[in-house]
Protein backbone atom coordinates (compact mmCIF):
# COMPACT_ATOMS: atom_id res chain seq x y z
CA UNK A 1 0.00 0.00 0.00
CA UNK A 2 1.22 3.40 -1.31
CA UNK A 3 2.17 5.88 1.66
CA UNK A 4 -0.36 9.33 1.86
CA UNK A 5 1.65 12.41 1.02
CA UNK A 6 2.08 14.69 3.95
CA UNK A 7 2.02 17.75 1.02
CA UNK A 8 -1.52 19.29 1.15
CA UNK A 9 -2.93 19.41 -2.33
CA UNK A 10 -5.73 22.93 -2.35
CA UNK A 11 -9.05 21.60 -2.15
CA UNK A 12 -11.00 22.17 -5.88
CA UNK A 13 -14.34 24.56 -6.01
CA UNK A 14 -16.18 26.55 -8.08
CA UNK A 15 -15.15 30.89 -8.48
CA UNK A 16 -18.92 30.85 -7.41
CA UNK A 17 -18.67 28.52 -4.53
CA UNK A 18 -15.45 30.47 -3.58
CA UNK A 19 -16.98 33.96 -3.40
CA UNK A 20 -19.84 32.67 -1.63
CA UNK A 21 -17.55 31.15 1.23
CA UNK A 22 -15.36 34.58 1.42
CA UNK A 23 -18.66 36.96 1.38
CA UNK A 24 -19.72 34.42 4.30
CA UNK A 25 -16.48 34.97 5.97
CA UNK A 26 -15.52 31.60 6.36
CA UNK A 27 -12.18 30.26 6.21
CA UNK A 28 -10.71 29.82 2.36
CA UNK A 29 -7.06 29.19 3.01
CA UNK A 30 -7.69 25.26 1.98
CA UNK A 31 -8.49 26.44 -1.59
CA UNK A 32 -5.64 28.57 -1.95
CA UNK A 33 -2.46 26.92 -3.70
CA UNK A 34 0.26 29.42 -2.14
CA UNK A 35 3.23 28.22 -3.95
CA UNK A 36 1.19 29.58 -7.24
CA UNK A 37 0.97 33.37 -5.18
CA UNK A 38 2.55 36.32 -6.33
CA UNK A 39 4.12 38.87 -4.36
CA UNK A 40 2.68 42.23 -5.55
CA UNK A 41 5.07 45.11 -4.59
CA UNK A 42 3.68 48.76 -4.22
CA UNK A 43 6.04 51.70 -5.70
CA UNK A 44 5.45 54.84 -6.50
CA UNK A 45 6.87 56.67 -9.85
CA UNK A 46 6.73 60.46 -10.66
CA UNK A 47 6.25 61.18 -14.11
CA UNK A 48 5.48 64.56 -15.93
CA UNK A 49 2.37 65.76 -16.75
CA UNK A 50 2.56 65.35 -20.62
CA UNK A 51 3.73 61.67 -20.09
CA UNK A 52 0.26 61.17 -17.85
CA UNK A 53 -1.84 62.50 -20.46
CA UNK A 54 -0.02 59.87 -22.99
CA UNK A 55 -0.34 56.92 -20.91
CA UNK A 56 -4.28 58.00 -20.56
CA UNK A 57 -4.48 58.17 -24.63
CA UNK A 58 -3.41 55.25 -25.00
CA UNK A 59 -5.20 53.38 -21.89
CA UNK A 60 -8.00 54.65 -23.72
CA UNK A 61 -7.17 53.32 -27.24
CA UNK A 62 -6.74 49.83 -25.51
CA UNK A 63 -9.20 50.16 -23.58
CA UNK A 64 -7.48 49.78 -20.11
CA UNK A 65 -6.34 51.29 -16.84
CA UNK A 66 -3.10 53.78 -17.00
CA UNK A 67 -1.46 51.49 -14.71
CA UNK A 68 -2.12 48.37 -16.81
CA UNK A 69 -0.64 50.16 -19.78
CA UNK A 70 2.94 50.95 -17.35
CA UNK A 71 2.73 47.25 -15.95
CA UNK A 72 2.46 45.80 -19.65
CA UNK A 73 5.11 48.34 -21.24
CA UNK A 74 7.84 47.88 -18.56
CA UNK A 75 6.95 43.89 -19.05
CA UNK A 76 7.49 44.15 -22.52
CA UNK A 77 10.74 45.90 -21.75
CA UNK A 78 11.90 44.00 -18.85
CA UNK A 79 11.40 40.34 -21.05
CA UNK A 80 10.80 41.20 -24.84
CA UNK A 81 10.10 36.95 -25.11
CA UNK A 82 6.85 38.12 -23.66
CA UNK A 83 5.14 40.18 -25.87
CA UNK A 84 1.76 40.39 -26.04
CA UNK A 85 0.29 40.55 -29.30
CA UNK A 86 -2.51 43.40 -30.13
């Protein structure tokens, strides 16, 4: 007979079944696989005015936030194998 892993494998739901347990308040941590997380990182950049007003034409013409424009440029910049294609 095959040992039991001691490594805890997240529990499967549904997105629906999740949000209904965290608007309860209940516990969600066994659905969670944390070795998948990503740290997020908070900074802050100054940029000029005119380069504001650029990033909002654009995030317009895509149709998407200023900062998603900065995350995907600097992504694109950072690891050009990445691209993302328009």
């Amino acid at each position: 007979m095959k040992p039991k892993s001691k490594s805890k494998r997240a529990e499967r739901i549904t997105a629906a079944q999740f949000d209904r347990k965290f608007e309860r308040g209940e516990d969600i941590a066994p659905y969670l696989d944390l070795k998948k997380a990503i740290v997020v990182q908070r900074v802050n950049v100054d940029f000029p005015s005119w380069m504001v007003d650029m990033l909002d034409q654009e995030a317009v013409k895509l149709n998407v936030s200023r900062q998603a424009i900065i995350k995907m440029w600097i992504r694109e910049r950072l690891d050009p194998g990445h691209r993302i294609t328009r």
